[in-house]
Protein backbone atom coordinates (compact mmCIF):
# COMPACT_ATOMS: atom_id res chain seq x y z
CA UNK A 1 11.07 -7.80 6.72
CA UNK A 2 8.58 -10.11 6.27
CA UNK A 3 4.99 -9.51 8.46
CA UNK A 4 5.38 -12.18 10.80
CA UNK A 5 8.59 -10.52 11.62
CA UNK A 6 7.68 -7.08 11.68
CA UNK A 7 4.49 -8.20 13.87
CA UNK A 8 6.91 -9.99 16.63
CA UNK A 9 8.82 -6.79 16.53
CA UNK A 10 5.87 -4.39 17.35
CA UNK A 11 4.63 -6.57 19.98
CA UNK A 12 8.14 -6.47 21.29
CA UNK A 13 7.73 -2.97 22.21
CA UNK A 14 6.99 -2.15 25.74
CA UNK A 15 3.11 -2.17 26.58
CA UNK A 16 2.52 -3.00 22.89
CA UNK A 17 -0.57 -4.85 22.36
CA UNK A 18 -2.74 -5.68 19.08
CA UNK A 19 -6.10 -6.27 18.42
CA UNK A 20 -8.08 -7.40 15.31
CA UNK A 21 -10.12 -4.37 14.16
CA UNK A 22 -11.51 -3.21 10.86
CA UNK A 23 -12.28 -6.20 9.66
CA UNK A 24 -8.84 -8.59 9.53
CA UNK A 25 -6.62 -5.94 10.38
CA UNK A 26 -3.97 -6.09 12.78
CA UNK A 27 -3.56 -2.97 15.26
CA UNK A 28 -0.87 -2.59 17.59
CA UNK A 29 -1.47 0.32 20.44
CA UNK A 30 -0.09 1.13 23.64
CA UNK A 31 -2.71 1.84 26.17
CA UNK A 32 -5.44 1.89 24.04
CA UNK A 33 -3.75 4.12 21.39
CA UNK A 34 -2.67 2.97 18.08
CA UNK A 35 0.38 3.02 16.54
CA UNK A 36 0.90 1.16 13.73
CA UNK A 37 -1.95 -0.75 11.91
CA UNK A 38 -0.53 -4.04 9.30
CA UNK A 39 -4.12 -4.41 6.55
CA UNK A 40 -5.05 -8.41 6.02
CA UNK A 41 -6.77 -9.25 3.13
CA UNK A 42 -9.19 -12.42 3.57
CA UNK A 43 -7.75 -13.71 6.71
CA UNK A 44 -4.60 -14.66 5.08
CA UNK A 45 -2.32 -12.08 3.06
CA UNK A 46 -1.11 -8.87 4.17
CA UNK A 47 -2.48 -5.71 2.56
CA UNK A 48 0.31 -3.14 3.95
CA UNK A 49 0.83 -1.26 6.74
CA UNK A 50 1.00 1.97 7.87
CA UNK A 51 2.45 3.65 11.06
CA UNK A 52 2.75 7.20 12.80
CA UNK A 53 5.53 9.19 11.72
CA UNK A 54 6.85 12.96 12.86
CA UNK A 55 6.03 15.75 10.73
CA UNK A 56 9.71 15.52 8.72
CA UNK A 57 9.71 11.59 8.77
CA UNK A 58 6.37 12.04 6.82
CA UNK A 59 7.35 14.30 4.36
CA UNK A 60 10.38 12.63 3.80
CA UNK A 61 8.13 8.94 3.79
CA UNK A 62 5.96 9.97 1.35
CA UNK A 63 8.34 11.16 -1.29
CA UNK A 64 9.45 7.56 -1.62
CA UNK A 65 7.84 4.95 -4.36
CA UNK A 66 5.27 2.86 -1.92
CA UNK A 67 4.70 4.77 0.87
CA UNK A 68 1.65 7.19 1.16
CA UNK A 69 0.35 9.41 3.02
CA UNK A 70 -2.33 7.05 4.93
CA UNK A 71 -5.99 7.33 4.21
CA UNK A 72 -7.81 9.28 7.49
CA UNK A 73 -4.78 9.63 9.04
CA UNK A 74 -2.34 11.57 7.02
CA UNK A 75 -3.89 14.82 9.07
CA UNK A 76 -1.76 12.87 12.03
CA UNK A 77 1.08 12.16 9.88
CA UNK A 78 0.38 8.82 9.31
CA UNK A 79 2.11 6.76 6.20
CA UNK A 80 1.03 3.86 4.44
CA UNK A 81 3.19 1.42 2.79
CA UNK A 82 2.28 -1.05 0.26
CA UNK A 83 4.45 -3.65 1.71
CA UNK A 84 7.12 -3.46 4.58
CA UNK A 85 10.35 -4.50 2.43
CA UNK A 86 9.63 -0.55 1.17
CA UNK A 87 12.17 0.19 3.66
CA UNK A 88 15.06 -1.91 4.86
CA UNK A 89 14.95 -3.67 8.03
CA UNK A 90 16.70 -1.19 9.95
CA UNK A 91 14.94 1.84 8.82
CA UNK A 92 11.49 0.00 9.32
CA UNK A 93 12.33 -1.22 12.84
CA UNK A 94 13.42 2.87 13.75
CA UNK A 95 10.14 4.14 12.51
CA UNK A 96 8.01 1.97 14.18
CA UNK A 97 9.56 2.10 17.64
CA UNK A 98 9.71 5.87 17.15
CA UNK A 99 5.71 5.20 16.45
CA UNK A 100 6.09 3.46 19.47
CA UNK A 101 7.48 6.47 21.52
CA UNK A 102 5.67 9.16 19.85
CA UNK A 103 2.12 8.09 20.66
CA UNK A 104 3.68 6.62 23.96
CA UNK A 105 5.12 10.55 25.01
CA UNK A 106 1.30 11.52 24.48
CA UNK A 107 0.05 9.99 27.37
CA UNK A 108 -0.52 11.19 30.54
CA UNK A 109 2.64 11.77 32.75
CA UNK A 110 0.89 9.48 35.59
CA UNK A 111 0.21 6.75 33.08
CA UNK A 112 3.69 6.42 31.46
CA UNK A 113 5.16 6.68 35.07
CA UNK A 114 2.93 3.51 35.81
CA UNK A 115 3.95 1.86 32.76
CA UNK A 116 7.62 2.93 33.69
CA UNK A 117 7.75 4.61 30.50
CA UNK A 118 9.13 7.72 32.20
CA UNK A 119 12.25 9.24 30.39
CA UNK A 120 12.14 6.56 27.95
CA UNK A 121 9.66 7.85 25.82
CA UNK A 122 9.80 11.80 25.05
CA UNK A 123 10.03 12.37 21.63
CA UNK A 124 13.54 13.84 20.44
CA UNK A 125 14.03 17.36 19.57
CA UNK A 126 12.59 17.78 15.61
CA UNK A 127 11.71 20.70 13.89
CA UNK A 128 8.02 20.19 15.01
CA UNK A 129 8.12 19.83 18.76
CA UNK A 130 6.64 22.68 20.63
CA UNK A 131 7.96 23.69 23.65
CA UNK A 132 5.61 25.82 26.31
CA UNK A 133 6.04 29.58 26.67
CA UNK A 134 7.79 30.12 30.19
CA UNK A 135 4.84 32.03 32.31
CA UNK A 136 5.11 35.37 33.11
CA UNK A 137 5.46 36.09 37.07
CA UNK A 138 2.45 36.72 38.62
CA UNK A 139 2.01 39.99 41.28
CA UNK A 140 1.24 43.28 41.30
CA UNK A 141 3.16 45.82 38.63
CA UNK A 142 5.31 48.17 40.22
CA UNK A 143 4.32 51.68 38.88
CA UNK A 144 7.57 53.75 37.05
């Protein structure tokens, strides 16, 4: 994919919006929180990109030629990719809208409701989602 392309795509993504930051760079968020970041050198040519990925999508990422684990953010499973042709068009476009969804599912319930985000959004079951402990009952123990 070429950047123009894989810009329109991003910005095709519900709520997606980018601002210029860093410099030239191009960062795409969804209220307020980034997901996927394309690097401009000098106004003018692209200097990769890199994107939120799961836990096992990074690992897997970063074993390929091109793709890094992003500077700052690898802690949050971020990758970097010298150029977005790294990956083919389909496997780029399912990474970045699960990006998308991933840093979507981390906003508040009320906020994703009133960006009617609800249901479309929560992250699919991988190795690394944590589901909450059921809570004990509360009330007095009975004594044996």
């Amino acid at each position: 994919m070429k950047v123009t392309e894989v810009e329109e795509f991003l910005l095709s993504l519900p709520h997606a919006t980018v601002t210029v930051q860093w410099g030239n760079d191009r960062v795409f968020k969804i209220a307020g929180k980034m997901f996927a970041v394309i690097g401009v050198h000098d106004d003018k040519s692209p200097a990769g990109m890199s994107f939120k990925a799961t836990e096992e999508s990074f690992r897997i990422l970063t074993e390929l030629p091109g793709i890094i684990p992003a500077p700052y953010l690898a802690r949050a499973h971020w990758v970097s990719l010298d150029k977005p042709t790294r990956l083919a068009r389909n496997e780029l476009r399912a990474y970045l809208t699960r990006a998308h969804a991933l840093v979507a599912s981390g906003l508040t319930k009320k906020l994703q409701t009133e960006m009617g985000l609800t249901g479309s959004v929560s992250p699919a079951k991988t190795p690394e989602t944590k589901t909450k402990a059921t809570p004990k009952p509360k009330g007095k123990r009975k004594k044996a």
